[in-house]
C-alpha atoms as a PDB file:
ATOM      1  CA  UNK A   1     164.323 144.788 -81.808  1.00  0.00           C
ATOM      2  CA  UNK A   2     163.733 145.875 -78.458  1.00  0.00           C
ATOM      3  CA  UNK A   3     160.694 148.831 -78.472  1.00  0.00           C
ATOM      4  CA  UNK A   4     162.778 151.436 -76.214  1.00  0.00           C
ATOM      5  CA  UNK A   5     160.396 154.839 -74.553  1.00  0.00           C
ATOM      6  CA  UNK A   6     161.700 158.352 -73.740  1.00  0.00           C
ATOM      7  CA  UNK A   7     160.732 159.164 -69.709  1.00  0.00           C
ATOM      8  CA  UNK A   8     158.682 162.117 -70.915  1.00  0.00           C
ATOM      9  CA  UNK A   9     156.740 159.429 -72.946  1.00  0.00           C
ATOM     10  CA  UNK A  10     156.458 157.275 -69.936  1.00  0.00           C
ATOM     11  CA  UNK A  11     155.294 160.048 -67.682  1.00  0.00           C
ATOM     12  CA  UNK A  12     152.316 160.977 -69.797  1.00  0.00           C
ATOM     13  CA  UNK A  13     151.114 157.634 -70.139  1.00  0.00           C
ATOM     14  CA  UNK A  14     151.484 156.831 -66.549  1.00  0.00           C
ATOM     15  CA  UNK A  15     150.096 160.208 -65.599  1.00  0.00           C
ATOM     16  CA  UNK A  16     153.014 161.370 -63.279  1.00  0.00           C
ATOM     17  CA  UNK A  17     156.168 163.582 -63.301  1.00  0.00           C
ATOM     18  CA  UNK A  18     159.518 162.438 -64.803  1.00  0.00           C
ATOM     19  CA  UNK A  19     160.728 163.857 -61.935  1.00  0.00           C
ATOM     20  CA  UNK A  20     158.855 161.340 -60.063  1.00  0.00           C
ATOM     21  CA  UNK A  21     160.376 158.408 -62.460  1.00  0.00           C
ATOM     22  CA  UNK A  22     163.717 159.665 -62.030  1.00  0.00           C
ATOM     23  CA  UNK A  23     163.600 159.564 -57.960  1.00  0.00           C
ATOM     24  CA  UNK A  24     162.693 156.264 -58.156  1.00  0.00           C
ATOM     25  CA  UNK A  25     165.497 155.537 -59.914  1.00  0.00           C
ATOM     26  CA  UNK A  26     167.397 157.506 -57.670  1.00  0.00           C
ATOM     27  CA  UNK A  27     166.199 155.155 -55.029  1.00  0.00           C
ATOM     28  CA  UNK A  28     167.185 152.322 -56.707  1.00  0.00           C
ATOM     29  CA  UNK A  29     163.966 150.799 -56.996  1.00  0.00           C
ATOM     30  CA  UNK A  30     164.023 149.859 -60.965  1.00  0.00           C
ATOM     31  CA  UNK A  31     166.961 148.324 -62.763  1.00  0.00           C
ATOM     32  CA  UNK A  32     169.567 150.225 -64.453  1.00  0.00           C
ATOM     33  CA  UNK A  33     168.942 152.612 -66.917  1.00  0.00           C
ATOM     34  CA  UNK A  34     170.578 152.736 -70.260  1.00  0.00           C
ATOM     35  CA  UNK A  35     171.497 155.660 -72.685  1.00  0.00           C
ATOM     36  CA  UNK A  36     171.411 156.533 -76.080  1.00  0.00           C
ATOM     37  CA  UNK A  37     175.396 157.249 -77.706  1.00  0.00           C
ATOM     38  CA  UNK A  38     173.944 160.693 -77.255  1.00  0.00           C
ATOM     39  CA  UNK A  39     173.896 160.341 -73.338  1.00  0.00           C
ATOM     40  CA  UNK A  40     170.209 160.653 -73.202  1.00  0.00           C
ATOM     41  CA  UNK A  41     168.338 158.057 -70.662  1.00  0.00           C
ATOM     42  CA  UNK A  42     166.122 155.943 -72.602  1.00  0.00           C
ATOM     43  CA  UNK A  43     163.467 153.066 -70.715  1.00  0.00           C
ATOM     44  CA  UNK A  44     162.529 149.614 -71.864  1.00  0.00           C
ATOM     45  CA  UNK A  45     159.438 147.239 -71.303  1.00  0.00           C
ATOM     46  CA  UNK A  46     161.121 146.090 -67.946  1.00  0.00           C
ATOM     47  CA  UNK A  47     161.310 149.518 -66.998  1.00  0.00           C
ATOM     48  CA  UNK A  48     157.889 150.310 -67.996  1.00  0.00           C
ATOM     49  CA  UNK A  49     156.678 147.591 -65.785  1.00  0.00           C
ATOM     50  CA  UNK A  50     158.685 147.927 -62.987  1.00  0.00           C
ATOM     51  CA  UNK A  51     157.026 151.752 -62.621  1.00  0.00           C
ATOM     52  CA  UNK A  52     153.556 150.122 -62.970  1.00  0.00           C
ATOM     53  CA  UNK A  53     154.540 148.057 -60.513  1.00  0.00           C
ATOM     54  CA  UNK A  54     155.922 150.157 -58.041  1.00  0.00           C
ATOM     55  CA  UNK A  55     152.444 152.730 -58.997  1.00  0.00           C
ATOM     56  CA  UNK A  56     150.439 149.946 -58.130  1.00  0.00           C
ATOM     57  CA  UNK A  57     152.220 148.607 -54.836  1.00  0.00           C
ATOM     58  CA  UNK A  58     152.119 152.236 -53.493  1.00  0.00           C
ATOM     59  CA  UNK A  59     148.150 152.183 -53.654  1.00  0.00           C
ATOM     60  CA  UNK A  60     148.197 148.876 -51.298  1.00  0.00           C
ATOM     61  CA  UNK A  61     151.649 148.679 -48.857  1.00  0.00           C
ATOM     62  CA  UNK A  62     153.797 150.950 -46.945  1.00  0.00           C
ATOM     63  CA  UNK A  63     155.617 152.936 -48.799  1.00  0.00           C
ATOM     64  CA  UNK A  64     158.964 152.179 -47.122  1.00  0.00           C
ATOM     65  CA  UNK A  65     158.275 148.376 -47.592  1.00  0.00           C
ATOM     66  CA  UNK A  66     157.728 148.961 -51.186  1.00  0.00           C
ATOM     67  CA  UNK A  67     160.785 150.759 -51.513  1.00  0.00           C
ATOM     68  CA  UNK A  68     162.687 147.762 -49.720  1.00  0.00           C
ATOM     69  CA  UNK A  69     161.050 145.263 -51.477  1.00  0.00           C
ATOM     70  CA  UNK A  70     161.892 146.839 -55.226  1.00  0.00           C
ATOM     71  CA  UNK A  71     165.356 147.476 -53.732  1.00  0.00           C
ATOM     72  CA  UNK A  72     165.604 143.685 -52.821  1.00  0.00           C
ATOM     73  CA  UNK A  73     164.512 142.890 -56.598  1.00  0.00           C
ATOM     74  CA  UNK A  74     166.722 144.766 -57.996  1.00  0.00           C
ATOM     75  CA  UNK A  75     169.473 143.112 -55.642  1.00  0.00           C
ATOM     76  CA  UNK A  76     168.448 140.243 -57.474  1.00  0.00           C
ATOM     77  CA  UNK A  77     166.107 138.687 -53.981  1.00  0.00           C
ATOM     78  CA  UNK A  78     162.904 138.188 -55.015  1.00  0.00           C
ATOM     79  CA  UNK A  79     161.952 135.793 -52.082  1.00  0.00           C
ATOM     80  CA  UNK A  80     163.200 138.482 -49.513  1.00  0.00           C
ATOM     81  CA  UNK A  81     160.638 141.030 -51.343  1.00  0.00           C
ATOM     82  CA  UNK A  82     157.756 138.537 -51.486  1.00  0.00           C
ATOM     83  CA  UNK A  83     158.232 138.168 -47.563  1.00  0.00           C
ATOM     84  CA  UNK A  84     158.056 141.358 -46.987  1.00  0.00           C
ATOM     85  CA  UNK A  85     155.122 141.991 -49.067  1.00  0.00           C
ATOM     86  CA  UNK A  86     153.114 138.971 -47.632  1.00  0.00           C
ATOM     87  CA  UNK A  87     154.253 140.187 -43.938  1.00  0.00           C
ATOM     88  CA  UNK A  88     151.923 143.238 -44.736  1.00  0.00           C
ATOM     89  CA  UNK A  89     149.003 140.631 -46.008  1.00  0.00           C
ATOM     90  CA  UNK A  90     149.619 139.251 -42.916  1.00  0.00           C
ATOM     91  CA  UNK A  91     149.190 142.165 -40.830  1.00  0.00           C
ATOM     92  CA  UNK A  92     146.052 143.137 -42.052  1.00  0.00           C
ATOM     93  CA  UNK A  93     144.228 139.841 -41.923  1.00  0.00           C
ATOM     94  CA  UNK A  94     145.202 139.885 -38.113  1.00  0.00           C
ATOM     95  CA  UNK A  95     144.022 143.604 -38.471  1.00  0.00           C
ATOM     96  CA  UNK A  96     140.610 142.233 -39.637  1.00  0.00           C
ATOM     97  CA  UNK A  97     140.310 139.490 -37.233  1.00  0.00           C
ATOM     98  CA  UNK A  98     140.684 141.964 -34.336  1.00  0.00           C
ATOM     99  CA  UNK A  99     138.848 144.129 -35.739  1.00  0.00           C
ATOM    100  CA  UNK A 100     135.829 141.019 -35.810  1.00  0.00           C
ATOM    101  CA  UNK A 101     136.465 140.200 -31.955  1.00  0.00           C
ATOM    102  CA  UNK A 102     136.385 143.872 -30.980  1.00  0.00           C
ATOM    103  CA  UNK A 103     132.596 144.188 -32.695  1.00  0.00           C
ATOM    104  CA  UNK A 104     131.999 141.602 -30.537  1.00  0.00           C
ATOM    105  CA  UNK A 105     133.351 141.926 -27.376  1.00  0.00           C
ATOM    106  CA  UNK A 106     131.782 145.754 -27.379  1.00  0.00           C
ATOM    107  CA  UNK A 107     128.284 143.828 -28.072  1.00  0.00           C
ATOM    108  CA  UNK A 108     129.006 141.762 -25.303  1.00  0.00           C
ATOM    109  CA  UNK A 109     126.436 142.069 -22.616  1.00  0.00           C
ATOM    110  CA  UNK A 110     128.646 140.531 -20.037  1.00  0.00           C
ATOM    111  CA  UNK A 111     131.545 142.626 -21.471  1.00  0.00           C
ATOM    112  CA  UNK A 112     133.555 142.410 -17.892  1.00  0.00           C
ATOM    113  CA  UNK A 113     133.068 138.865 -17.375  1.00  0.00           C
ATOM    114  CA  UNK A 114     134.429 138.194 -21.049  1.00  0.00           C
ATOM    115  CA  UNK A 115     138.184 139.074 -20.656  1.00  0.00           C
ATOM    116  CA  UNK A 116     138.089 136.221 -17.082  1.00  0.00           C
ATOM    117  CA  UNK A 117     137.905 138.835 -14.923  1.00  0.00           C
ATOM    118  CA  UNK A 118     140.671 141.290 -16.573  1.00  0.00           C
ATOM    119  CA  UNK A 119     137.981 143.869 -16.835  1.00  0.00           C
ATOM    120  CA  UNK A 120     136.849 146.186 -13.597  1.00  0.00           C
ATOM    121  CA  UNK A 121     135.384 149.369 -12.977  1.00  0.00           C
ATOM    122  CA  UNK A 122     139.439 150.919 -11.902  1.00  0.00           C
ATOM    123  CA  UNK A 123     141.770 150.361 -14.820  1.00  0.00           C
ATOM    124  CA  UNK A 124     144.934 152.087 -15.404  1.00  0.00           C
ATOM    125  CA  UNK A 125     146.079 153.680 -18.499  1.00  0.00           C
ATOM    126  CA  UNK A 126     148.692 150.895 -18.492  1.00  0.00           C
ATOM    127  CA  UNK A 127     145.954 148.305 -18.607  1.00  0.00           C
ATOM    128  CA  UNK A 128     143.647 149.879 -20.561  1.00  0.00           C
ATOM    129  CA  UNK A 129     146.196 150.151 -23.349  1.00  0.00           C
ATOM    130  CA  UNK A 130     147.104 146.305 -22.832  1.00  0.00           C
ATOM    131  CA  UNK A 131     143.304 145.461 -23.265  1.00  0.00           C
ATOM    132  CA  UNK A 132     143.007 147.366 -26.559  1.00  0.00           C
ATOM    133  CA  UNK A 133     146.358 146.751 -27.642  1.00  0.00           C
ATOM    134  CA  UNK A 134     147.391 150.381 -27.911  1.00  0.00           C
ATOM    135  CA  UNK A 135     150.605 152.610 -26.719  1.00  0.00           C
ATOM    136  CA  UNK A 136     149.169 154.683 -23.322  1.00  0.00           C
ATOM    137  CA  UNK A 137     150.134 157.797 -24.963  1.00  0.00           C
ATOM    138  CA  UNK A 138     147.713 156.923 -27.774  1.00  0.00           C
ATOM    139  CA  UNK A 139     144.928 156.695 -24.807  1.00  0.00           C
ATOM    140  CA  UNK A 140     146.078 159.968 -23.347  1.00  0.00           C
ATOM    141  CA  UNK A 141     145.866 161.811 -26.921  1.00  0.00           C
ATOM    142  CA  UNK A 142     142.267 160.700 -27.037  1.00  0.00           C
ATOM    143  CA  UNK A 143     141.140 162.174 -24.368  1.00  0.00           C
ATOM    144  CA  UNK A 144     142.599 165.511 -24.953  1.00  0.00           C
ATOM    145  CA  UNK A 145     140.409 165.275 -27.774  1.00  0.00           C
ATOM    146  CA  UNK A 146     136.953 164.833 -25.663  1.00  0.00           C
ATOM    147  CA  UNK A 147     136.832 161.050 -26.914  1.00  0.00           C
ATOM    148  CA  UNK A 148     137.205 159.393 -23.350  1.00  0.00           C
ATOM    149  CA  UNK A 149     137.463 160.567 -20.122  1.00  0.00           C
ATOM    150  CA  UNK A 150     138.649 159.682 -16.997  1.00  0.00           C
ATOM    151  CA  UNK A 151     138.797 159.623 -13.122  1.00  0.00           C
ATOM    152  CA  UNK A 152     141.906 160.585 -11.013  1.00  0.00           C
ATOM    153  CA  UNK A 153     143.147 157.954  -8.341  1.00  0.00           C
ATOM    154  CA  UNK A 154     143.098 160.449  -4.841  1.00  0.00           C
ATOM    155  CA  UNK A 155     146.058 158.445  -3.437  1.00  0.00           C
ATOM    156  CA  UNK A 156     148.555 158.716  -6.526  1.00  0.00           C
ATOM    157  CA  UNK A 157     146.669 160.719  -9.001  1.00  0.00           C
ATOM    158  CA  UNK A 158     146.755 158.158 -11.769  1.00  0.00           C
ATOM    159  CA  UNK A 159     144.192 157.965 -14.404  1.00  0.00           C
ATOM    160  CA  UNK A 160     141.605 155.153 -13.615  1.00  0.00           C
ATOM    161  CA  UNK A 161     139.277 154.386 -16.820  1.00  0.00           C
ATOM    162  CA  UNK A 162     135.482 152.598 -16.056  1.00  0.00           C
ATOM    163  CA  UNK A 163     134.162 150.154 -17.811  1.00  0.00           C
ATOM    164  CA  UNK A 164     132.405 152.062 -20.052  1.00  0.00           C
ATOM    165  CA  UNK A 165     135.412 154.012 -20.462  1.00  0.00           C
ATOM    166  CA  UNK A 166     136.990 150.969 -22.316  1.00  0.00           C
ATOM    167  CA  UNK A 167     134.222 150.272 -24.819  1.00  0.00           C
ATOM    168  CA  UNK A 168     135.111 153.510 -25.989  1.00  0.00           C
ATOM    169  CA  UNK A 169     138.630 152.977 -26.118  1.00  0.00           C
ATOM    170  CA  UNK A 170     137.896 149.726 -27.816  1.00  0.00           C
ATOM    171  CA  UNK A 171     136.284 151.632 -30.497  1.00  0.00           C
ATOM    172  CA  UNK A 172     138.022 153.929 -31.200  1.00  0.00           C
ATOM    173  CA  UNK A 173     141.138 151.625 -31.365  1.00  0.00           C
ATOM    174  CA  UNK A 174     139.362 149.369 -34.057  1.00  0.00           C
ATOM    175  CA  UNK A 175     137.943 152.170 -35.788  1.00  0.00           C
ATOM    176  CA  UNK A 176     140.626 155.210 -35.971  1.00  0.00           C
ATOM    177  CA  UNK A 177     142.126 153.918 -39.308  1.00  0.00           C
ATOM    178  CA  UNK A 178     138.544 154.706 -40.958  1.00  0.00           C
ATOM    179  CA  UNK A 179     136.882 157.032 -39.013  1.00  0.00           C
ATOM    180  CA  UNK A 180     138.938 160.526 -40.051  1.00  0.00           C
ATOM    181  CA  UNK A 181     136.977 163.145 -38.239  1.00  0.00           C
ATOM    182  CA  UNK A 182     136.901 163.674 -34.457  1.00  0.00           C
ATOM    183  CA  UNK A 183     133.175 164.597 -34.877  1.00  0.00           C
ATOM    184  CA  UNK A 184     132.363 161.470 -36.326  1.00  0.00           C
ATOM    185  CA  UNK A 185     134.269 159.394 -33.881  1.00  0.00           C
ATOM    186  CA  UNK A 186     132.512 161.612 -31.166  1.00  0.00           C
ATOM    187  CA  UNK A 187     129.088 161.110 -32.368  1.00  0.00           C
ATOM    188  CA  UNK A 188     129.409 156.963 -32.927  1.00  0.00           C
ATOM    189  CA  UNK A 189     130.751 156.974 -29.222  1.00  0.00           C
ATOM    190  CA  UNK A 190     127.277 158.883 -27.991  1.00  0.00           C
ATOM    191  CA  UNK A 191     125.723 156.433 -29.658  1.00  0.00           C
ATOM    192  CA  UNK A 192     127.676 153.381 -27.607  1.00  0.00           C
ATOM    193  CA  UNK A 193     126.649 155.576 -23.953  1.00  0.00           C
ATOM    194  CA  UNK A 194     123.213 155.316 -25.443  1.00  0.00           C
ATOM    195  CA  UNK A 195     123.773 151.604 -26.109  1.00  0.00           C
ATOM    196  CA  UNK A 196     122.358 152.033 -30.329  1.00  0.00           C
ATOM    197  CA  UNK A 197     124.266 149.395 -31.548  1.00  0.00           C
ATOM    198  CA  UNK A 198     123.109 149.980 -35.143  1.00  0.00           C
ATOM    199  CA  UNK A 199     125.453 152.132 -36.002  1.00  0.00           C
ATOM    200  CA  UNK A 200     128.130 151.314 -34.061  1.00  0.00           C
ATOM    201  CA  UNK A 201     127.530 148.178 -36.176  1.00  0.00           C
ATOM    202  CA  UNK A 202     127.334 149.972 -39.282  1.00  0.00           C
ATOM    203  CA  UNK A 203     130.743 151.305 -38.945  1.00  0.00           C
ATOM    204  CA  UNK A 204     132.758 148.004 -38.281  1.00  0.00           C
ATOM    205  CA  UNK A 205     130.703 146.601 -41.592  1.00  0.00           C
ATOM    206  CA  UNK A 206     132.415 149.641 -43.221  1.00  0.00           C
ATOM    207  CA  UNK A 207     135.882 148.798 -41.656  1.00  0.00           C
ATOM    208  CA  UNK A 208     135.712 145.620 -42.684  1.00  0.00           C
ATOM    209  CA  UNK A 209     135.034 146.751 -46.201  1.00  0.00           C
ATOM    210  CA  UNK A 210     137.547 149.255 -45.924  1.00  0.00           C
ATOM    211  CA  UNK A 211     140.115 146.186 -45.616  1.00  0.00           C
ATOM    212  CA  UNK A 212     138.351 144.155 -48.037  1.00  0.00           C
ATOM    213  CA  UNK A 213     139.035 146.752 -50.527  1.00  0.00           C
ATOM    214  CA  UNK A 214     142.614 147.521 -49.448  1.00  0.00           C
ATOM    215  CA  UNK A 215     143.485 143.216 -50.010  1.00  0.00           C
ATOM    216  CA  UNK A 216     142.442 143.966 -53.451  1.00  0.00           C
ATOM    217  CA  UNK A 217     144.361 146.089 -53.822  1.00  0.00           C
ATOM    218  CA  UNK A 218     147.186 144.456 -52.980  1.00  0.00           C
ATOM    219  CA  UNK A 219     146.628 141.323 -54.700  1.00  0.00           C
ATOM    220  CA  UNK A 220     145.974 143.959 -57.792  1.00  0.00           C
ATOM    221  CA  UNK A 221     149.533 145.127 -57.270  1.00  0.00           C
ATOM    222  CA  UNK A 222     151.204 141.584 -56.512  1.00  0.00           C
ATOM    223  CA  UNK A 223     149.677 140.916 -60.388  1.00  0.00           C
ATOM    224  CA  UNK A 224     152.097 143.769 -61.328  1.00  0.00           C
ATOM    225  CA  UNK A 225     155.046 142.955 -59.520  1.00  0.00           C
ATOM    226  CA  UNK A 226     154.871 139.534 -60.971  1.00  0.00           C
ATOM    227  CA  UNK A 227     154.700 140.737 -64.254  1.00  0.00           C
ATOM    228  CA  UNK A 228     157.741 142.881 -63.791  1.00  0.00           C
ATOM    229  CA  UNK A 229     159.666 140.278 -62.122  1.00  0.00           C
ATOM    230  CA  UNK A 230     158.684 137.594 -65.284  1.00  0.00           C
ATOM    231  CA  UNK A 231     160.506 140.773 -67.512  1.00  0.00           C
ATOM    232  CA  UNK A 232     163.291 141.247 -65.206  1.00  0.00           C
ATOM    233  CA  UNK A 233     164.369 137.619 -65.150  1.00  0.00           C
ATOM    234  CA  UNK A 234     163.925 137.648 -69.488  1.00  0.00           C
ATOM    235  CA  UNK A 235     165.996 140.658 -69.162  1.00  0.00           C
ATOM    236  CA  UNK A 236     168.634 139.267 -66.883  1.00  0.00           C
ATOM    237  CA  UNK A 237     168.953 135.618 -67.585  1.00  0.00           C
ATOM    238  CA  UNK A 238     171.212 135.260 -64.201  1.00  0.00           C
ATOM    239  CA  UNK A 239     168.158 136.400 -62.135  1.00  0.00           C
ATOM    240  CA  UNK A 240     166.374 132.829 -62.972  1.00  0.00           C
ATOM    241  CA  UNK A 241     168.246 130.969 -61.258  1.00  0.00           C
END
């Protein structure tokens, strides 16, 4: 005998809303539910897990991959929803890897000669946004904020960013995604004009464990989804093959 759980049981135990359960079976995200001959929705252990799952995922990934990738279970394609799970594990190692060469390149003494000459003292928005792998409007919305400034081309009236300039754009580039306050970003980049590494430093140590802590957490989830899937394929013998 199958151990079957009311959604209000459920929702205590996983600390959320059955409102919240039932949109994400709205969405389509967990397998069908059944119902008591008295028309009442009832969950079982595959159910259970595939909430877990989906509670756990959320903490780690995109929340529109995670909706894909339950979607893409349910469809019975598992390998399309481990892709597009791992595409996200792939993004952030190459998130942590620039986030390494961006330390230091800002470090770099000869910080101009280090790109082979793609650096000067005149860069366009255009470039400057190649060089730190950003969208120009991102560039322009910093420096509405006070982050960076820069010089107007008399001839055509473009904006021309220095040198200096671009470390700062650099940084904040590398750093936005766990540096929340404009304050904070504001102070670190005083610190780069005054050339105190330190803390500069400091901060990409904390990025990095920033992403550290966010692979966990998606290896912590990927535990879960397994588990679910394991259930799902007891649950619907078809799905094993």
């Amino acid at each position: 005998m199958h151990r079957t759980y009311s959604p209000a049981y459920v929702a205590e135990e996983m600390n959320v809303s059955t409102t919240t359960l039932r949109r994400y079976e709205e969405q389509g995200l967990i397998p069908d539910v059944p119902r008591t001959t008295g028309n009442h929705r009832y969950y079982k252990s595959v159910h259970v897990q595939a909430f877990i799952a989906i509670r756990s995922l959320l903490s780690g990934y995109d929340i529109p991959v995670v909706y894909e990738a339950m979607r893409s279970i349910k469809k019975g394609d598992i390998n399309q929803a481990l892709w597009l799970l791992n595409h996200q594990l792939y993004q952030m190692q190459a998130e942590k890897q620039r986030v390494e060469e961006m330390l230091a390149m800002i470090k770099n003494v000869d910080f101009a000669k280090s790109r082979n000459g793609k650096i000067t003292n005149r860069m366009t928005i255009g470039k400057a946004a190649e060089l730190a792998g950003v969208n120009s409007s991102a560039i322009r919305h910093w420096e509405k904020e006070g982050l960076i400034h820069s010089e107007r081309d008399q001839e055509n009236g473009y904006r021309m960013f220095t040198v200096s300039e671009l470390r700062k754009i650099l940084v904040i580039s590398s750093l936005r995604k766990t540096i929340y306050y404009i304050e904070n970003m504001k102070d670190l980049l005083n610190d780069l004009d005054r050339q105190n590494y330190s803390k500069i430093d400091r901060s990409y140590q904390l990025a990095l464990q920033n992403l550290n802590h966010q692979l966990t957490r998606k290896y912590e989830a990927i535990a879960e989804l397994m588990k679910y899937i394991e259930l799902l394929k007891k649950d619907i013998p078809q799905m094993s093959g």
